[in-house]
Protein backbone atom coordinates (compact mmCIF):
# COMPACT_ATOMS: atom_id res chain seq x y z
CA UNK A 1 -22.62 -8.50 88.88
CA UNK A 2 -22.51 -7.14 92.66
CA UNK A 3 -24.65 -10.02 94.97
CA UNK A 4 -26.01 -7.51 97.54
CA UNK A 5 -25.94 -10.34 100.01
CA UNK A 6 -22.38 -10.11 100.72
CA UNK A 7 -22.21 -6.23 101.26
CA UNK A 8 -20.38 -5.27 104.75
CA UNK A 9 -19.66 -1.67 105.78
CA UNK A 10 -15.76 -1.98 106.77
CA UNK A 11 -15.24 -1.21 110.31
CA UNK A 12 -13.09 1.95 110.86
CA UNK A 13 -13.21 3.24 107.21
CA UNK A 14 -15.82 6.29 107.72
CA UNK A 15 -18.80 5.97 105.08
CA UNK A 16 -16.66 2.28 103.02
CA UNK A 17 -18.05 -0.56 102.03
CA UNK A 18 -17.02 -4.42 100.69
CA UNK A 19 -19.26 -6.32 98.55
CA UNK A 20 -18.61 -9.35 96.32
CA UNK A 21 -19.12 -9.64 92.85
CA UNK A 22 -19.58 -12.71 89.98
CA UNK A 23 -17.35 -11.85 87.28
CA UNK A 24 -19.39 -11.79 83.73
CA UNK A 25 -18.27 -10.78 79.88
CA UNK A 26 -20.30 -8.20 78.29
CA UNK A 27 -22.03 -10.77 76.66
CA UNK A 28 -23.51 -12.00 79.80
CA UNK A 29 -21.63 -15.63 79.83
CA UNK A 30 -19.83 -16.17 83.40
CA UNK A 31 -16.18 -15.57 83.47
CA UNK A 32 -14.34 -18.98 83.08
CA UNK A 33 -11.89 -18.00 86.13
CA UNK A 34 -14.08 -15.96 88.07
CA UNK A 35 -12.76 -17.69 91.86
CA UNK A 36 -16.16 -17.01 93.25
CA UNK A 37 -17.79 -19.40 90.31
CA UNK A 38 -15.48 -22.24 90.90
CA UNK A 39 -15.61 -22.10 94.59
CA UNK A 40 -19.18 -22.47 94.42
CA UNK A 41 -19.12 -24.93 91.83
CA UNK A 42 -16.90 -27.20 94.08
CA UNK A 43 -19.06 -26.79 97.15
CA UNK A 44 -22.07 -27.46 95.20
CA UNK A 45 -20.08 -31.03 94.22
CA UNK A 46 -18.87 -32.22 97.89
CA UNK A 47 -22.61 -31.83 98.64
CA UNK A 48 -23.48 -33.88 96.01
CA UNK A 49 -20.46 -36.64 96.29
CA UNK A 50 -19.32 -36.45 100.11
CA UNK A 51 -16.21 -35.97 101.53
CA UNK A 52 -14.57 -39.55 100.44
């Protein structure tokens, strides 16, 4: 699923753009190894626990 948040038009590539995605199955359910997902997932749990 494209997050429309993250869409940049690349500088010096006429009429290109970049936009991240969550990776999902056909069923819907998240991909298990989608990078995005478990980058977020870890940032979401230093906010919660701290650095140390």
């Amino acid at each position: 699923m494209p997050d429309p948040r993250t869409f940049k038009v690349l500088p010096g590539l006429d009429r290109t753009g970049w936009i991240l995605s969550d990776l999902h199955y056909r069923s819907g359910e998240r991909v298990p190894f989608d990078t995005r997902r478990i980058l977020q997932e870890q940032v979401g749990r230093l906010a919660l626990d701290g650095p140390g």
